[in-house]
C-alpha atoms as a PDB file:
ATOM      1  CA  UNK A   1     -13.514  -9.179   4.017  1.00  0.00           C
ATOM      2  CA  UNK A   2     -11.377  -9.184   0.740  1.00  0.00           C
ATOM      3  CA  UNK A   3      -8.957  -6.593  -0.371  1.00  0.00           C
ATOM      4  CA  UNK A   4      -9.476  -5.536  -4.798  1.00  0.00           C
ATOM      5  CA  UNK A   5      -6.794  -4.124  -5.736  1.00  0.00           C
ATOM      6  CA  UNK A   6      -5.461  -2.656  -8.989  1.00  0.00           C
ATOM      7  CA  UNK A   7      -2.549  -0.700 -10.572  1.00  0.00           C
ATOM      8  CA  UNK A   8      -2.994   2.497 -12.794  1.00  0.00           C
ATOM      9  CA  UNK A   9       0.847   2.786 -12.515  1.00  0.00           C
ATOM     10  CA  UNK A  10       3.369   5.282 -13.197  1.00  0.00           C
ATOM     11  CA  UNK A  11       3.475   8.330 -15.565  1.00  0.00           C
ATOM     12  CA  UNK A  12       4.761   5.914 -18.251  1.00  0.00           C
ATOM     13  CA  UNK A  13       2.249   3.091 -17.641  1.00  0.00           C
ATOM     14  CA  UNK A  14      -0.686   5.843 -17.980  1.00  0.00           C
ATOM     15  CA  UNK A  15       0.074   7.034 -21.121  1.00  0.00           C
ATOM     16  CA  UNK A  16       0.293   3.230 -22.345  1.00  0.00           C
ATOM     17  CA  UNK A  17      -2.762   2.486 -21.365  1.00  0.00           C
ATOM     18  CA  UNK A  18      -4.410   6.125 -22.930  1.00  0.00           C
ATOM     19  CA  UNK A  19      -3.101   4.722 -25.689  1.00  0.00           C
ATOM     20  CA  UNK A  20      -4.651   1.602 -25.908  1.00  0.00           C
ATOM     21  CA  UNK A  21      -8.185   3.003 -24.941  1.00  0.00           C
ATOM     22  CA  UNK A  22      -7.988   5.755 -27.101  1.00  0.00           C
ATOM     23  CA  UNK A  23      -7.352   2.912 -30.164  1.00  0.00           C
ATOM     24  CA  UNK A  24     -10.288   0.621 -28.682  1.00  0.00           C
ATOM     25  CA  UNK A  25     -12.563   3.266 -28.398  1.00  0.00           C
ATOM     26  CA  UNK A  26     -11.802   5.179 -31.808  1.00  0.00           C
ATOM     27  CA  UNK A  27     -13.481   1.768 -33.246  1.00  0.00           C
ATOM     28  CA  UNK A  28     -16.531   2.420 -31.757  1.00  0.00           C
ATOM     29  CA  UNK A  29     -16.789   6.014 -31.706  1.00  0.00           C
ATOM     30  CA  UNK A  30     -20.005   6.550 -33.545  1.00  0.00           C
ATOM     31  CA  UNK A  31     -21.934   4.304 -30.992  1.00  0.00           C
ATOM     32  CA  UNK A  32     -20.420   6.082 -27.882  1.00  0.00           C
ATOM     33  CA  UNK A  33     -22.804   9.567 -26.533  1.00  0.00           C
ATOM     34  CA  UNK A  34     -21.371  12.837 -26.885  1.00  0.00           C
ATOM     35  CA  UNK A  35     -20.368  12.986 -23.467  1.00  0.00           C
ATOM     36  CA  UNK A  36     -18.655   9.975 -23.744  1.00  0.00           C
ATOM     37  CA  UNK A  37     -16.790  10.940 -26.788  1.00  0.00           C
ATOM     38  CA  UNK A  38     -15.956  14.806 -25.054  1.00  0.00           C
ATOM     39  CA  UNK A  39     -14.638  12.450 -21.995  1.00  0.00           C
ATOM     40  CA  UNK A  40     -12.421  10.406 -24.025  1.00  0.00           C
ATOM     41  CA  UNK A  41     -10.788  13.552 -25.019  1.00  0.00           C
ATOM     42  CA  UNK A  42      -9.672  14.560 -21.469  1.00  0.00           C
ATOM     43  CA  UNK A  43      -9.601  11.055 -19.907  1.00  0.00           C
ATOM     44  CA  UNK A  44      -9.856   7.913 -21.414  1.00  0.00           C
ATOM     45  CA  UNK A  45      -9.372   5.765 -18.349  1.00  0.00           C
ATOM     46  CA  UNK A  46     -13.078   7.649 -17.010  1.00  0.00           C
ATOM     47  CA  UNK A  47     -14.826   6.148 -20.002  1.00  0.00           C
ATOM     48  CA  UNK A  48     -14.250   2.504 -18.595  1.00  0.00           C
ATOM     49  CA  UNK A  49     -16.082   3.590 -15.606  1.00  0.00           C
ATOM     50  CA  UNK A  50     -18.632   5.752 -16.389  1.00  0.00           C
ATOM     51  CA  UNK A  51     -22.222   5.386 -15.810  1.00  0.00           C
ATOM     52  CA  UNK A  52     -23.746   4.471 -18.884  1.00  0.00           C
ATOM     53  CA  UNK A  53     -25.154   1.303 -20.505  1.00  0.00           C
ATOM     54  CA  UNK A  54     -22.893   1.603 -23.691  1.00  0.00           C
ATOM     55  CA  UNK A  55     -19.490   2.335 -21.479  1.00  0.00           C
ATOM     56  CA  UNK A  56     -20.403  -0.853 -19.203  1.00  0.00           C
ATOM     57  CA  UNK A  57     -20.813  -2.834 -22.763  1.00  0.00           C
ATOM     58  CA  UNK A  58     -17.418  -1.385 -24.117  1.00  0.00           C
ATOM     59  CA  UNK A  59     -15.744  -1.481 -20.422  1.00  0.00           C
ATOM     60  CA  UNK A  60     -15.616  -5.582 -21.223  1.00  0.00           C
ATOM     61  CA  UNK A  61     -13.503  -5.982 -23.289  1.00  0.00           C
ATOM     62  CA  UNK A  62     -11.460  -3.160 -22.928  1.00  0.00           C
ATOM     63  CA  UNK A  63      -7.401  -2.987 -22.124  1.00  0.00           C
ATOM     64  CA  UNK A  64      -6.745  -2.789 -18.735  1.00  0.00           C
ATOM     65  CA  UNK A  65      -4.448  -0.391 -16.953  1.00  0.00           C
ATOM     66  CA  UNK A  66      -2.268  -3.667 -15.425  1.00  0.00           C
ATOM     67  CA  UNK A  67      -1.373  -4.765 -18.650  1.00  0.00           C
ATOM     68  CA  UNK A  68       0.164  -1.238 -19.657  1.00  0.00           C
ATOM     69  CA  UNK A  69       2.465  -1.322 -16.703  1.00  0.00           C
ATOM     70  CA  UNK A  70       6.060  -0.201 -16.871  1.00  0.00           C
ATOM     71  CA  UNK A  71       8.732  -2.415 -15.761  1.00  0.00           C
ATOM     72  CA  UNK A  72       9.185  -0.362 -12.025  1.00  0.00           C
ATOM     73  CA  UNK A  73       4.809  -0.171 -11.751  1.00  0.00           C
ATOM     74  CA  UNK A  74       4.987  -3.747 -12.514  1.00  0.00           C
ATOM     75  CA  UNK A  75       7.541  -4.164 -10.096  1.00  0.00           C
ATOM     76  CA  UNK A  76       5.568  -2.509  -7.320  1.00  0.00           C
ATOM     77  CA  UNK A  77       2.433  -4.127  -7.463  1.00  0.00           C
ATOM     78  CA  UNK A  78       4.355  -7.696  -7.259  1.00  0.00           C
ATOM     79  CA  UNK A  79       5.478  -6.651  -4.149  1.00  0.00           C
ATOM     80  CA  UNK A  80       2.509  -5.592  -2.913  1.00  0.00           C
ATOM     81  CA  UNK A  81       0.701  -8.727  -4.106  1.00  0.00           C
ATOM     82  CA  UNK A  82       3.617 -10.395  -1.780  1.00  0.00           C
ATOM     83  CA  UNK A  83       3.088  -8.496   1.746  1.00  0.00           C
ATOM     84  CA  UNK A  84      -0.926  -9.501   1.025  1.00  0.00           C
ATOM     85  CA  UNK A  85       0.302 -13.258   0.200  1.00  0.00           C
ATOM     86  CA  UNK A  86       2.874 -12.845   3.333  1.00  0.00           C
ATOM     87  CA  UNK A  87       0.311 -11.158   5.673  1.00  0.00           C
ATOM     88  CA  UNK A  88      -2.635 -13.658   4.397  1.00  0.00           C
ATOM     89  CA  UNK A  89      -4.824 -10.467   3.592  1.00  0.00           C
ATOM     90  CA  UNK A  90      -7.178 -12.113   1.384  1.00  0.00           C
ATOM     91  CA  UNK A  91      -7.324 -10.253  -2.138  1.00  0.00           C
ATOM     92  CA  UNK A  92      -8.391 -10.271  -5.649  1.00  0.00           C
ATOM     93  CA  UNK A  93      -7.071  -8.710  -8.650  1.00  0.00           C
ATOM     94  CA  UNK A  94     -10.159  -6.237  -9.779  1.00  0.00           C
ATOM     95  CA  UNK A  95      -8.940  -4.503 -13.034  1.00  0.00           C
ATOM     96  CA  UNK A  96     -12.185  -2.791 -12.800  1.00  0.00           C
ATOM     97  CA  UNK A  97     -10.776  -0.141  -9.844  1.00  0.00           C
ATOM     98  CA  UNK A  98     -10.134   2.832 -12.058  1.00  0.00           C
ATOM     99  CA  UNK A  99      -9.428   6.465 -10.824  1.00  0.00           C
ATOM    100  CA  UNK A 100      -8.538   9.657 -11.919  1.00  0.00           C
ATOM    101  CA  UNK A 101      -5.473   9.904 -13.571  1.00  0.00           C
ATOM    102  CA  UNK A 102      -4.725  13.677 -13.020  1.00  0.00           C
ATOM    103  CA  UNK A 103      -4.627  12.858  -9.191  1.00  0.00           C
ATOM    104  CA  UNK A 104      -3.989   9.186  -8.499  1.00  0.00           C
ATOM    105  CA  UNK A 105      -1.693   6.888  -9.467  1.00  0.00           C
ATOM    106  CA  UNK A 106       0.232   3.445  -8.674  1.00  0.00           C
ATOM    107  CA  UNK A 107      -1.987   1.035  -6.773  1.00  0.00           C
ATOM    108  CA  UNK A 108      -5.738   1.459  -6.126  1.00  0.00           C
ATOM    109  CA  UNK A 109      -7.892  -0.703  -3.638  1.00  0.00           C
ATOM    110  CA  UNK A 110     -10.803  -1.381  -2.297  1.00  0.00           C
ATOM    111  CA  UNK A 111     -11.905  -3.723   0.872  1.00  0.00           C
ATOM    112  CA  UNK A 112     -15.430  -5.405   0.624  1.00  0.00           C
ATOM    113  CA  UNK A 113     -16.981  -8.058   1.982  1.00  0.00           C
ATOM    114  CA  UNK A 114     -16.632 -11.215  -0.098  1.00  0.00           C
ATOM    115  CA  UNK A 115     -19.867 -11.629  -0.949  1.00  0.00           C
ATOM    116  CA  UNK A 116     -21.203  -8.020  -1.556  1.00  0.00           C
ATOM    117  CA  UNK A 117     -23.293  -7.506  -4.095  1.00  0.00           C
ATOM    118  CA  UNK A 118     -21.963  -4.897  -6.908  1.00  0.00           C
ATOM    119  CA  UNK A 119     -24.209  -2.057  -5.750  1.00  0.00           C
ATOM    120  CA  UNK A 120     -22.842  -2.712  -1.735  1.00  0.00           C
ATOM    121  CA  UNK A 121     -21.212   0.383  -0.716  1.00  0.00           C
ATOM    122  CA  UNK A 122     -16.881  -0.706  -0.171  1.00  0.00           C
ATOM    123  CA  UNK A 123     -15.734  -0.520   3.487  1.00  0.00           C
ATOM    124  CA  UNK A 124     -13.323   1.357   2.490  1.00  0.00           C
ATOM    125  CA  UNK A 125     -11.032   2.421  -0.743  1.00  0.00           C
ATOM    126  CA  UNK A 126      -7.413   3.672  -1.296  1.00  0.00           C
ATOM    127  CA  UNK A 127      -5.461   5.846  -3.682  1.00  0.00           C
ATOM    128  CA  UNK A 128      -1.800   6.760  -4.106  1.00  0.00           C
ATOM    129  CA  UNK A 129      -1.307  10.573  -5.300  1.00  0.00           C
ATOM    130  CA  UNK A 130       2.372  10.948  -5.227  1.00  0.00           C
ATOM    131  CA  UNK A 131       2.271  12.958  -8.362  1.00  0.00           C
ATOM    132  CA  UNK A 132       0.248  15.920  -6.846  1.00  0.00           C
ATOM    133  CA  UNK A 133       2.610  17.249  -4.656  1.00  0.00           C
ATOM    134  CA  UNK A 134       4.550  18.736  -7.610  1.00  0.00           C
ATOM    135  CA  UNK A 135       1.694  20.656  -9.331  1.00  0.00           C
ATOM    136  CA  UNK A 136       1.841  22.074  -5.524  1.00  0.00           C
ATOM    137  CA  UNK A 137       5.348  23.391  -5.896  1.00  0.00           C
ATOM    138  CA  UNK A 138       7.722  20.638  -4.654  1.00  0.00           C
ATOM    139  CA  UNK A 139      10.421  19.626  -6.420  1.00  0.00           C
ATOM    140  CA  UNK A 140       9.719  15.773  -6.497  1.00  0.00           C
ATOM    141  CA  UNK A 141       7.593  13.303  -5.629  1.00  0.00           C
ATOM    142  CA  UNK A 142       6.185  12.600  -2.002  1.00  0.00           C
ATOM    143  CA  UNK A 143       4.824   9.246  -1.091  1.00  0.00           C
ATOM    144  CA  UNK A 144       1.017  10.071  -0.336  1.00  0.00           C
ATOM    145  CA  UNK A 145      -2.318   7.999  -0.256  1.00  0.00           C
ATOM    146  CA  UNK A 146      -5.670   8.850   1.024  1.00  0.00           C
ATOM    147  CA  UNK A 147      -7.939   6.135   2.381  1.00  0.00           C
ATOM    148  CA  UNK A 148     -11.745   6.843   2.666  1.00  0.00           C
ATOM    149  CA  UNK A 149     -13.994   4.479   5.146  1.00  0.00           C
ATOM    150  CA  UNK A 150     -17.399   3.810   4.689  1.00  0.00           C
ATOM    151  CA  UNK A 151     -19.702   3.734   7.721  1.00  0.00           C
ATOM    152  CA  UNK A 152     -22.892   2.429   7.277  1.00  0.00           C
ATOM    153  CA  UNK A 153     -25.473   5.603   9.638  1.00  0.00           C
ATOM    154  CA  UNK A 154     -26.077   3.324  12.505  1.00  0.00           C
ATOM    155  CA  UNK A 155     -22.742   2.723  13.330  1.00  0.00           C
ATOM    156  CA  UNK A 156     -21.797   6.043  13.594  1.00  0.00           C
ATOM    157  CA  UNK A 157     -21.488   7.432  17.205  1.00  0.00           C
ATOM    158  CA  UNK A 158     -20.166  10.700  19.237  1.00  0.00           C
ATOM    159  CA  UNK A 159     -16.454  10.455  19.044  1.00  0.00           C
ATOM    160  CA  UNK A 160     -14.857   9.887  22.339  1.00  0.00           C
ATOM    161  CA  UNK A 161     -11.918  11.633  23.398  1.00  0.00           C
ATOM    162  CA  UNK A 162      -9.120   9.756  25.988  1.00  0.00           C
ATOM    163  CA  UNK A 163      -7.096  12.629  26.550  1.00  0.00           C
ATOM    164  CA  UNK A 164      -5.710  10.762  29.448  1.00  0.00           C
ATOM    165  CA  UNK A 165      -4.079   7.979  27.280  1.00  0.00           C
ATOM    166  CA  UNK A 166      -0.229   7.855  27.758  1.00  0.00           C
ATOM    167  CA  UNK A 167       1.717   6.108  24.767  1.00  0.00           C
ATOM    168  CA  UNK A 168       4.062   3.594  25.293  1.00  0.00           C
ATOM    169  CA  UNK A 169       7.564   4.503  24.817  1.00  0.00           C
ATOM    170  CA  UNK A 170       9.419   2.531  22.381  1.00  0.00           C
ATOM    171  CA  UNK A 171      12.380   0.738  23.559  1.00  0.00           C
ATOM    172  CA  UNK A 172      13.418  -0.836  20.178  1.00  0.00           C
ATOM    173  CA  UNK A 173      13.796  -0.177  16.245  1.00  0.00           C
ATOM    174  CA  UNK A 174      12.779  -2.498  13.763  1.00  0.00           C
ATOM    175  CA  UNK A 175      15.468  -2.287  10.886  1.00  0.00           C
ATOM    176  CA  UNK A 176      15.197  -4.682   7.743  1.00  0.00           C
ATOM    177  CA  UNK A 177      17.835  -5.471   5.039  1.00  0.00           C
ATOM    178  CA  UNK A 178      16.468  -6.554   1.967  1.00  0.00           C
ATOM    179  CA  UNK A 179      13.357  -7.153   0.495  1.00  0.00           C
ATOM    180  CA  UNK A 180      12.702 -10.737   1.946  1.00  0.00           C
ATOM    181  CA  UNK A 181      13.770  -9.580   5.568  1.00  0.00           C
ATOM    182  CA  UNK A 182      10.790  -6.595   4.961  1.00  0.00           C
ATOM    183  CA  UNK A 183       8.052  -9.054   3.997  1.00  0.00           C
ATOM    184  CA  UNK A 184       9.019 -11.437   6.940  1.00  0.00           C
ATOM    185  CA  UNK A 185       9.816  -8.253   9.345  1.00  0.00           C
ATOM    186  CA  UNK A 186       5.845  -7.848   9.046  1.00  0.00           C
ATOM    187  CA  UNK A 187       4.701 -10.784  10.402  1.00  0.00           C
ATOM    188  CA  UNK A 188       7.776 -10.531  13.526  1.00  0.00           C
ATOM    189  CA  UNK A 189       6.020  -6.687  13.916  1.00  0.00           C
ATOM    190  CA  UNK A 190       2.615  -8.456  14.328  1.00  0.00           C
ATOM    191  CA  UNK A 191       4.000 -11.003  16.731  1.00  0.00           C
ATOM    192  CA  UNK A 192       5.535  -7.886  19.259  1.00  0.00           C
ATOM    193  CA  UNK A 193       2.699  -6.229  18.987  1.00  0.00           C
ATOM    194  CA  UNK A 194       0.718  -9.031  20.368  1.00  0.00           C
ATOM    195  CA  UNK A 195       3.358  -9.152  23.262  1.00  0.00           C
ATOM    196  CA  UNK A 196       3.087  -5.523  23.750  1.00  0.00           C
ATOM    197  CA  UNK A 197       6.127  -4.703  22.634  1.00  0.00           C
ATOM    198  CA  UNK A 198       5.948  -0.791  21.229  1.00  0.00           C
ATOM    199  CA  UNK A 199       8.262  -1.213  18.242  1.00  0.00           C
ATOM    200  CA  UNK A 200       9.777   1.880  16.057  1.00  0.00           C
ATOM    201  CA  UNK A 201       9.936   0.981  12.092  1.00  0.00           C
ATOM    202  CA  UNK A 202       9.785   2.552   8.489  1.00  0.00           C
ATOM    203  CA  UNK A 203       9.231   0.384   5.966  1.00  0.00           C
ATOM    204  CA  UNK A 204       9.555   3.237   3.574  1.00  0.00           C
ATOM    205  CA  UNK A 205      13.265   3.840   4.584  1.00  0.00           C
ATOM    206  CA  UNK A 206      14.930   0.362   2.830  1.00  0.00           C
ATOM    207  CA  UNK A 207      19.240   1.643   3.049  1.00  0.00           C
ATOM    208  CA  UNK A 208      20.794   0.737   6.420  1.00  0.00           C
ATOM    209  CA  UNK A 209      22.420   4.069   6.825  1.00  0.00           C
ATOM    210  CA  UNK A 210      18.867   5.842   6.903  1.00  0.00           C
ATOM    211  CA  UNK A 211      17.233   3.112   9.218  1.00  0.00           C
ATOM    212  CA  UNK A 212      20.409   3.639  11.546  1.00  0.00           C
ATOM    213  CA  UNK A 213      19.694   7.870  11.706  1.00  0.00           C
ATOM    214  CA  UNK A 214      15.671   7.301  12.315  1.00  0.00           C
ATOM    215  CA  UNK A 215      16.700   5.009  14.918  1.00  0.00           C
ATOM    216  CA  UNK A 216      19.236   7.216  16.502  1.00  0.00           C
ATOM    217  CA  UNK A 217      16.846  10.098  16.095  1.00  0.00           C
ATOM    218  CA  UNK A 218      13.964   7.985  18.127  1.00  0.00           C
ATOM    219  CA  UNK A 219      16.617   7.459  20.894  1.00  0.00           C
ATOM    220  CA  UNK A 220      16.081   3.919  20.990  1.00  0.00           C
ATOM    221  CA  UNK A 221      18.034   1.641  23.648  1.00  0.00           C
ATOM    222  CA  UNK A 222      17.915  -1.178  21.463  1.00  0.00           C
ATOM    223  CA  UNK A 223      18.302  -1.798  17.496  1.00  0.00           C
ATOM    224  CA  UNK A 224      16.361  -5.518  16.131  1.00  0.00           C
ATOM    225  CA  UNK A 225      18.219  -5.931  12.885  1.00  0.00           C
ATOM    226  CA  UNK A 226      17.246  -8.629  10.538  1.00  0.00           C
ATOM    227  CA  UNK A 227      19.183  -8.873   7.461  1.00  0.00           C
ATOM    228  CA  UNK A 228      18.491 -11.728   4.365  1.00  0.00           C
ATOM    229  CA  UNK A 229      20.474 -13.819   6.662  1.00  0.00           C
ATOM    230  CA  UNK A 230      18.174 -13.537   9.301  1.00  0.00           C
ATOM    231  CA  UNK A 231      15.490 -13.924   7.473  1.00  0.00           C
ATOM    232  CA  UNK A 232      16.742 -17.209   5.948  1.00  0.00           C
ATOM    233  CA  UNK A 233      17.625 -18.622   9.344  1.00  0.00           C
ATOM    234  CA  UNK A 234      14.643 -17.149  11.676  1.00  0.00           C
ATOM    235  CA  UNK A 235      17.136 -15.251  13.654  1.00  0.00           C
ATOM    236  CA  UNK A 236      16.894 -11.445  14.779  1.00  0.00           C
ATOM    237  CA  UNK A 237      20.150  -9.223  15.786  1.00  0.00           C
ATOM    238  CA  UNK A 238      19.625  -7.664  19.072  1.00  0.00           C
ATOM    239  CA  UNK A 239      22.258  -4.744  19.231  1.00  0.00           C
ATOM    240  CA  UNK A 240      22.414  -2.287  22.546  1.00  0.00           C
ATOM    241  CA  UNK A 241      22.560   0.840  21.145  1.00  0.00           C
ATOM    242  CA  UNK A 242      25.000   2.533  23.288  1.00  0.00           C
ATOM    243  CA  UNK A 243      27.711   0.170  23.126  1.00  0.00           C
ATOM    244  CA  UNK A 244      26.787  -1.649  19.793  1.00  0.00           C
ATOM    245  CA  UNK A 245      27.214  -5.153  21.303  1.00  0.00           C
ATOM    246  CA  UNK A 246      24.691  -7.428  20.298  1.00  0.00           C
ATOM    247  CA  UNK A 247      23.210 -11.400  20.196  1.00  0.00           C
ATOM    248  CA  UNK A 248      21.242 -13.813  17.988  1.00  0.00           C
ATOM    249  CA  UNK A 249      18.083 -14.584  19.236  1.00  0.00           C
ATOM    250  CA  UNK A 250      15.880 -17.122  17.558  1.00  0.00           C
ATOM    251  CA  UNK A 251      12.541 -15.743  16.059  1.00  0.00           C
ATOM    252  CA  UNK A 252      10.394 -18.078  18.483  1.00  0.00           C
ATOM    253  CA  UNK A 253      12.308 -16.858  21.570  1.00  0.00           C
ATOM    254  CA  UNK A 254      12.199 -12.855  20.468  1.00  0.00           C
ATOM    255  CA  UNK A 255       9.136 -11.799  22.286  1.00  0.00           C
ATOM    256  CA  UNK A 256      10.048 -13.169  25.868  1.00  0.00           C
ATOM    257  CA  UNK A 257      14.177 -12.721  25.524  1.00  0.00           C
ATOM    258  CA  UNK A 258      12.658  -8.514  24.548  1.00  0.00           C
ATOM    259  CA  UNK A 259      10.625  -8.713  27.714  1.00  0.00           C
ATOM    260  CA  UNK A 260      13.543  -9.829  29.472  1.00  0.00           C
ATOM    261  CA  UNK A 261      15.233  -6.175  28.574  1.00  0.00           C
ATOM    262  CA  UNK A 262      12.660  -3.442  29.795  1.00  0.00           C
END
């Protein structure tokens, strides 16, 4: 499997890049259908994927949405080219992934198989829609995506309930400082989930103060803190909650020193 992935970006970054099609496409109005020419009206990022043999000629060698980035979109989407490069999720720039403009935005991606053919229905494909939730009344932006999974008809089965299924409580909170101890927090989550180790997190929440209140509000015994130091050294702070005494324990020894505690 491969992860495509693309940007559309922020507010900002979209009207760039309207920009830029509108001024490609105004060159070759005259070849371009009516409803082609109605669309570019509305949407001009829709033209680059629409279904016709002119658009797919045009869609070539027109701007992409990655080069119109602002500064924080740009930011983003290096970061989340990191936790792929961190996580070895392999991936592919596709500058092709366009989506609606009036509902998505940010990053868009799609997981294929490597070598499926164009016309190969996606596993599965993502979109960010954080700007929706104020033309819904809210006040500011919400982080929201929306994943859709593709099952081919003969996979799909009677779903089967385990109501009986008990959850494991979590013992411990995750907390990272800093944006090198999140990307290598992701491969120490991996490793204590291997070890069974339920483990509370939010990689959303990036201040100390508001990882300490989630953590308090899970009622966690025990707080893993890794800080840039940490991360540098391959080190994780194991803090009793109660008392707020705590140790160093080397990365390679976490899973069996955490074991140790439950």
């Amino acid at each position: 499997m491969v992860v495509e992935l693309n940007s559309l970006g922020d507010r900002d970054s979209a009207s760039r890049f309207n920009r830029e099609l509108n001024n490609y496409y105004k060159k070759y109005l005259s070849e371009l259908p009516l409803a082609l020419r109605n669309l570019l009206k509305t949407d001009p990022s829709l033209v680059v994927t629409a279904d016709n043999p002119k658009a797919k000629e045009l869609a070539v060698e027109a701007p992409q949405s990655i080069s119109c980035l602002s500064e924080p979109s740009r930011t983003q989407f290096k970061e989340v080219l990191e936790f792929m490069e961190t996580l070895n999720i392999p991936y592919r720039i596709n500058p092709g992934l366009i989506a609606n403009r009036n509902i998505y935005s940010e990053i868009v991606f799609m997981i294929r198989r490597v070598n499926a053919t164009p016309e190969e229905a996606p596993c599965a494909i993502g979109f960010r829609y954080n700007s929706v939730s104020k033309r819904i009344g809210y006040k500011k932006e919400i982080s929201a995506a929306r994943v859709v999974i593709y099952l081919p008809k003969s996979k799909v089965g009677p779903v089967i309930k385990n109501g009986n299924r008990k959850n494991k409580k979590a013992l411990f909170y995750f907390i990272h400082i800093g944006f090198e101890a999140k990307l290598k927090c992701l491969h120490t989550l991996e490793m204590l989930r291997k070890a069974s180790l339920p483990v509370v997190y939010s990689l959303i929440k990036d201040t100390l103060t508001l990882q300490l209140i989630h953590a308090e509000q899970c009622s966690v015994p025990y707080i893993l803190l890794m800080g840039q130091k940490e991360s540098m050294e391959h080190t994780v702070l194991v803090r009793v909650a109660k008392n707020s005494s705590q140790e160093t324990v080397p990365l390679m020894e976490l899973s069996t020193h955490l074991k140790k505690l439950k």
